[in-house]
Protein backbone atom coordinates (compact mmCIF):
# COMPACT_ATOMS: atom_id res chain seq x y z
CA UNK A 1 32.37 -98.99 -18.72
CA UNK A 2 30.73 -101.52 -16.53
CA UNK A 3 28.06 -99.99 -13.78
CA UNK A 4 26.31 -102.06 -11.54
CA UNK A 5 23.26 -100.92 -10.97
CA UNK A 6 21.47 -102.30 -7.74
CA UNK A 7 17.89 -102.40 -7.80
CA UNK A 8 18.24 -102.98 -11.50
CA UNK A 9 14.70 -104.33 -12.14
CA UNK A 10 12.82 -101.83 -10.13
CA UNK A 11 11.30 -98.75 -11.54
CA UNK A 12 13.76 -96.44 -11.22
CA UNK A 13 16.65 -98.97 -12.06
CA UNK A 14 15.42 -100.97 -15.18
CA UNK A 15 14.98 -97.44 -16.74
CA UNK A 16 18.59 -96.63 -15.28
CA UNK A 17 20.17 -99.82 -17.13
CA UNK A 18 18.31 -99.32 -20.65
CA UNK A 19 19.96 -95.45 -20.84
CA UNK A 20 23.00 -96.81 -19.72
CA UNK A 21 22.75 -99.72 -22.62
CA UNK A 22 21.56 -97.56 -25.41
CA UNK A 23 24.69 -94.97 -24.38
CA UNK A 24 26.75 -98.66 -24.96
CA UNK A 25 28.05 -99.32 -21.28
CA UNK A 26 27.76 -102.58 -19.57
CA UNK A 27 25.31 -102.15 -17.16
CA UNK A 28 24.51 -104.71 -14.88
CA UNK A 29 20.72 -104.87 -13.12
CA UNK A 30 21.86 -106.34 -9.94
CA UNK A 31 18.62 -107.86 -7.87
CA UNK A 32 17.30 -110.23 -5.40
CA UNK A 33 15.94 -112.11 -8.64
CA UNK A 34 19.41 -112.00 -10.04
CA UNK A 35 21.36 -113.54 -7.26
CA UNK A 36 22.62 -109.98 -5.55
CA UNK A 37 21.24 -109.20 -2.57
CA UNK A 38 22.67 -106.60 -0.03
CA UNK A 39 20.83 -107.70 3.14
CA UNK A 40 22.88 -111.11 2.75
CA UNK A 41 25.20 -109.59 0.72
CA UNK A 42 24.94 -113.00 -1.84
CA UNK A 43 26.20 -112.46 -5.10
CA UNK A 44 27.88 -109.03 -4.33
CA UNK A 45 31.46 -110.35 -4.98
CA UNK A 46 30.69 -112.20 -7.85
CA UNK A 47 29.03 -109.00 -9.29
CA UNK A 48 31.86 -106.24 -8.51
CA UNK A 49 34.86 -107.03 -10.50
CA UNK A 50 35.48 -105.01 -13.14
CA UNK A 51 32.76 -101.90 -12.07
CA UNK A 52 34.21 -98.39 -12.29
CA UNK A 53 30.56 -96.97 -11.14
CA UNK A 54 27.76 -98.84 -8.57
CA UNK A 55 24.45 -97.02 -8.72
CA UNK A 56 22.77 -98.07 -5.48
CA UNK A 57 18.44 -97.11 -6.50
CA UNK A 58 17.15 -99.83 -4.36
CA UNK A 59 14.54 -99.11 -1.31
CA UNK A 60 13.60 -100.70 1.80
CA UNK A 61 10.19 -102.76 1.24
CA UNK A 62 9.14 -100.84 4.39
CA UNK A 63 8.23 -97.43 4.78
CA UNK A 64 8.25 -98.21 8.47
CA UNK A 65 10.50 -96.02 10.48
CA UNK A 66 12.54 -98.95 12.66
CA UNK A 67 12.49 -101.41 9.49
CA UNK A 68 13.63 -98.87 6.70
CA UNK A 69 16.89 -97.89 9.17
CA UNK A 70 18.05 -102.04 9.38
CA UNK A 71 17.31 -102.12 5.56
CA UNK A 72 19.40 -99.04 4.65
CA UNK A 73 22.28 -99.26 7.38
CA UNK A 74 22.40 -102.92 6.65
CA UNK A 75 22.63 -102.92 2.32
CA UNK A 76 24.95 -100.03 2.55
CA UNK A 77 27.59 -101.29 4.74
CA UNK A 78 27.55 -104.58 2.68
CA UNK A 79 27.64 -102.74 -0.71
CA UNK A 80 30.26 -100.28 0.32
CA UNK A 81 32.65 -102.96 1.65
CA UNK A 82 31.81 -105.14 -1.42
CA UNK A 83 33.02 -102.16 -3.51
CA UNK A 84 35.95 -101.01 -1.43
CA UNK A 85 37.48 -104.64 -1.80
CA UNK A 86 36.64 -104.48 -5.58
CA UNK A 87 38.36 -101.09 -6.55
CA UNK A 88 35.07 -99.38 -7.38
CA UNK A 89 35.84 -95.85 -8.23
CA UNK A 90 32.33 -94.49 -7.56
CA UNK A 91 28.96 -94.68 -5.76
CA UNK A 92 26.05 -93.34 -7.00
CA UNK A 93 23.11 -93.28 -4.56
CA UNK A 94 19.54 -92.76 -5.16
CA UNK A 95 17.77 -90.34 -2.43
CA UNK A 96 15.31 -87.45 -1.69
CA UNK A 97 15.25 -83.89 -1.89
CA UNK A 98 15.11 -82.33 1.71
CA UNK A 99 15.99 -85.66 3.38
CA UNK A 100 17.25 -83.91 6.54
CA UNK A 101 14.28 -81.56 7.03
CA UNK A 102 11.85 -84.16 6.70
CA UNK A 103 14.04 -86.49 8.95
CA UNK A 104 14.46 -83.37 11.21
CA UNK A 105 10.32 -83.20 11.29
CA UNK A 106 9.76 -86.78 12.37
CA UNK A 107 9.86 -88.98 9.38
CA UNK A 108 11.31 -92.55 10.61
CA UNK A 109 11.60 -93.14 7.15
CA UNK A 110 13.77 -90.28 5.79
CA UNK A 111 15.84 -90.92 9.17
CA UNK A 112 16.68 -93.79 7.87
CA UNK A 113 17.57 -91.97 4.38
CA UNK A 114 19.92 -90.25 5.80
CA UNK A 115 21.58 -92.86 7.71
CA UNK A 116 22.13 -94.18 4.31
CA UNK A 117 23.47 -91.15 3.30
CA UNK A 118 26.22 -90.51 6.36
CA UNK A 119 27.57 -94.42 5.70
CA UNK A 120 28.19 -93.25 2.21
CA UNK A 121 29.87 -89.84 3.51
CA UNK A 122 32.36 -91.55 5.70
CA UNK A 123 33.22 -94.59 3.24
CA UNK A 124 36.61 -93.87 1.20
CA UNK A 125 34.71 -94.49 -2.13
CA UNK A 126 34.47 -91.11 -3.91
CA UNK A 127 30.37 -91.17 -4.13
CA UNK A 128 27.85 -88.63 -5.59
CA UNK A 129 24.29 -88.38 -3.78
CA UNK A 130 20.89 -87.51 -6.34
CA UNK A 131 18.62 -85.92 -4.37
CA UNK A 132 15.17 -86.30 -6.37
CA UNK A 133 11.98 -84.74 -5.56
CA UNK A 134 8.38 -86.98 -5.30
CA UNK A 135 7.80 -88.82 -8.80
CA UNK A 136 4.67 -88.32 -10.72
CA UNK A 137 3.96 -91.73 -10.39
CA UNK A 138 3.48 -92.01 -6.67
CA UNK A 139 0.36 -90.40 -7.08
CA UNK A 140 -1.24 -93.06 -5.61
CA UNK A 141 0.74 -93.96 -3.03
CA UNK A 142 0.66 -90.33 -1.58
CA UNK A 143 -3.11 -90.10 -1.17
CA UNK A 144 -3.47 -93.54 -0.08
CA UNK A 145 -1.17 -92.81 2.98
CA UNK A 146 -3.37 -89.61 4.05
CA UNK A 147 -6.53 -91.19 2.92
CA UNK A 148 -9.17 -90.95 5.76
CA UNK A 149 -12.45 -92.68 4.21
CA UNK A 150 -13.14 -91.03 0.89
CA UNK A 151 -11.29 -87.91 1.42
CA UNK A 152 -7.44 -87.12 0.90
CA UNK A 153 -6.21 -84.82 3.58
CA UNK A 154 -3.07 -82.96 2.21
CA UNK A 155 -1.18 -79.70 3.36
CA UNK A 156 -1.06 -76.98 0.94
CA UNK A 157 2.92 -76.87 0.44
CA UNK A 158 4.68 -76.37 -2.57
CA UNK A 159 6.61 -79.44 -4.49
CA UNK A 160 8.08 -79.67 -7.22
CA UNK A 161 7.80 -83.61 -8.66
CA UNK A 162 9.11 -85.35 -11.54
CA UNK A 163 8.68 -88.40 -14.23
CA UNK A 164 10.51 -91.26 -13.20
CA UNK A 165 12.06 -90.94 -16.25
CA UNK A 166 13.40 -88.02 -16.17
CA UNK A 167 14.63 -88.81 -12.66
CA UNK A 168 16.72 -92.32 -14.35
CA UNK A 169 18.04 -89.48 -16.76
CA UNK A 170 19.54 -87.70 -14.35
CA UNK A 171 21.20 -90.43 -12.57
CA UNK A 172 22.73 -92.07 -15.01
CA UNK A 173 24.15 -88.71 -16.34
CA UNK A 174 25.68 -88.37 -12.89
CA UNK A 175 26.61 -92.53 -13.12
CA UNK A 176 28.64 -91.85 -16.05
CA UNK A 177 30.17 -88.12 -14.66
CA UNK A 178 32.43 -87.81 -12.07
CA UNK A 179 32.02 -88.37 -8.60
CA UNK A 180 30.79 -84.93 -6.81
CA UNK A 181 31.43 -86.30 -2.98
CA UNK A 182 28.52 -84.50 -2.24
CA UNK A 183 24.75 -84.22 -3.19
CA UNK A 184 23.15 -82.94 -7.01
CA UNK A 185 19.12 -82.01 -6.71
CA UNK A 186 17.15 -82.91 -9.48
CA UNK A 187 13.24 -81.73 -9.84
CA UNK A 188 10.57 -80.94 -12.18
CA UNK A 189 10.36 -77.90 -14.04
CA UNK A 190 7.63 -76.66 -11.91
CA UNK A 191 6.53 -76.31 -8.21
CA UNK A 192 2.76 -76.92 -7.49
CA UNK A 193 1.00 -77.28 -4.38
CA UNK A 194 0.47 -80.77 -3.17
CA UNK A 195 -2.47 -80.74 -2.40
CA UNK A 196 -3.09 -79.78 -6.15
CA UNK A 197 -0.73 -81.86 -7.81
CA UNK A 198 -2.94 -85.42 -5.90
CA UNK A 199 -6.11 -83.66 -6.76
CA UNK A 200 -5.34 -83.45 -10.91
CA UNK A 201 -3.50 -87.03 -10.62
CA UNK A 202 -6.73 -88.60 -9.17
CA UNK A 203 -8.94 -87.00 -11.23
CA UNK A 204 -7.02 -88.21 -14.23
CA UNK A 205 -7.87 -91.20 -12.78
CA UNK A 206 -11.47 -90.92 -12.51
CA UNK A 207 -10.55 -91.76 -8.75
CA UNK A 208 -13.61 -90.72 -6.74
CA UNK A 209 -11.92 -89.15 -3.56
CA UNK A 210 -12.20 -85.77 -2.38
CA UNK A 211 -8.92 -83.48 -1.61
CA UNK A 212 -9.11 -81.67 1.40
CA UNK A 213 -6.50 -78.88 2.04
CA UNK A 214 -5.25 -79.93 5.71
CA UNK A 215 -2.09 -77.58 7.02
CA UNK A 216 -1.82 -80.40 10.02
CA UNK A 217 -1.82 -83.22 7.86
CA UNK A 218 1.69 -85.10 8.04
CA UNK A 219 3.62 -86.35 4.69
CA UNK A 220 4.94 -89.75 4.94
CA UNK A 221 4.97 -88.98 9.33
CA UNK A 222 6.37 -85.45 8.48
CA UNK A 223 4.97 -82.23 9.64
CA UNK A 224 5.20 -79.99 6.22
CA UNK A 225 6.64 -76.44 5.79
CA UNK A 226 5.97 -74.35 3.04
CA UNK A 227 9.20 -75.04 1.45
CA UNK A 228 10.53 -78.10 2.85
CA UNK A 229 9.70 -80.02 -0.12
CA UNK A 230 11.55 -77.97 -2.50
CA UNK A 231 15.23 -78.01 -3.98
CA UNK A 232 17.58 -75.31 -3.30
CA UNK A 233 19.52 -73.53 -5.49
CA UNK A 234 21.71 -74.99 -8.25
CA UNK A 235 18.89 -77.54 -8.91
CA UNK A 236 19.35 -79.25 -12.26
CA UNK A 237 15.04 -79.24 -13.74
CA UNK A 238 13.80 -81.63 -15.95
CA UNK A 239 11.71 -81.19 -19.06
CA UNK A 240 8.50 -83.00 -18.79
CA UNK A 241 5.47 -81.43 -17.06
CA UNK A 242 2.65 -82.89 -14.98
CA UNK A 243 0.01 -82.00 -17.35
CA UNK A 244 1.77 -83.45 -20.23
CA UNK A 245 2.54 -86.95 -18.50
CA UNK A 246 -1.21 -86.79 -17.59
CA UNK A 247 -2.30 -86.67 -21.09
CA UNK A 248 -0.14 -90.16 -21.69
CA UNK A 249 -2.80 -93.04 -20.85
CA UNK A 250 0.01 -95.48 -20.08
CA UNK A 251 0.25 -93.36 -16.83
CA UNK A 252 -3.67 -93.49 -15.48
């Protein structure tokens, strides 16, 4: 079966295309560097014929609020017309556990998340949406956003993050399934608290900043609850924990 994947080189997608390869499907990482791009929407019709399944992982290059929503509402309208004029029978799209409650608590970025998500809800190609929670390797990224000097400020919330493996896992299992026309959560095997889960990833690290437990402190311009991090019920876990990818030293 062929499967375009878009965002095929990233880190998400090139780990998407090898499980798709080894499982003997004909998956396509479809890229900037490749001569696809969705913004333009270059290379799009010369990529679709013969796909049963496009797997859309890619990401705006902003986190910004205003520029995430043109990069989301723009790529998906081109990649869902692109498909519809193709025959593709499914859309697989890459997002985030509690999108709407962190869009809902002032997160231009997840606003623009679910944008993506309501141009894939009214399309007529059947579609399946992964929600995924926070990935063990945007350790980094996390307390670099809500660094203040040397200290971290973080709100003691529960989440419940995962290897970006295990997250490529899941969608190409849902890739190769078919389509739900509607959302499947996927999320590590266990919750921790956030503030806990930066503090042992930094450490691992030998990264010299100090954790502070902040209840105010905002999550990628979102005001936390306790749970709004979390999947609901019916979430499908995966296997590896924190600790264990900790003790890998290809992830320090």
């Amino acid at each position: 079966m062929k499967i375009v994947v878009i965002g095929g080189t990233g880190l998400i997608g090139s780990k998407v295309v090898s499980t798709l390869r080894a499982q003997g499907h004909e998956a396509v990482a479809a890229s900037p560097n490749s001569g696809v791009d969705t913004i333009t929407g270059a290379g799009l019709a010369e990529v679709m014929p013969g796909a049963s399944v496009v797997v859309d992982v890619s990401n705006s290059p902003s986190l910004d609020g205003a520029a995430a929503m043109k990069f989301f509402q723009t790529s998906s309208r081109n990649l869902l017309a692109a498909e519809a004029a193709a025959g593709v029978g499914h859309h697989v799209a890459l997002s985030v556990v509690g999108t709407d409650r962190l869009s809902e608590s002032g997160s231009g970025y997840m606003r623009a998340k679910s944008t993506q998500e309501g141009e894939i809800e009214r399309s007529s190609i059947p579609y399946s949406i992964v929600h995924a929670t926070q990935f063990f390797e945007f350790v980094k990224s996390i307390a670099g956003d809500t660094t203040e000097g040397d200290t971290v400020h973080l709100a003691p919330v529960l989440i419940q993050p995962m290897a970006a493996d295990d997250v490529a896992s899941a969608v190409a299992a849902v890739a190769v399934a078919a389509p739900v026309n509607g959302t499947v959560e996927v999320a590590g095997p266990e919750p921790l608290r956030l503030d806990a889960f930066i503090d042992q990833g930094l450490k691992a690290r030998n990264d010299p900043r100090k954790v502070v437990v902040d209840p105010k402190a905002r999550y990628f311009g979102a005001e936390l609850g306790e749970r709004t991090l979390l999947p609901g019920d019916g979430v499908r876990l995966a296997k590896t924990h924190f600790a264990d990818w900790l003790r890998d030293p290809a992830h320090r």
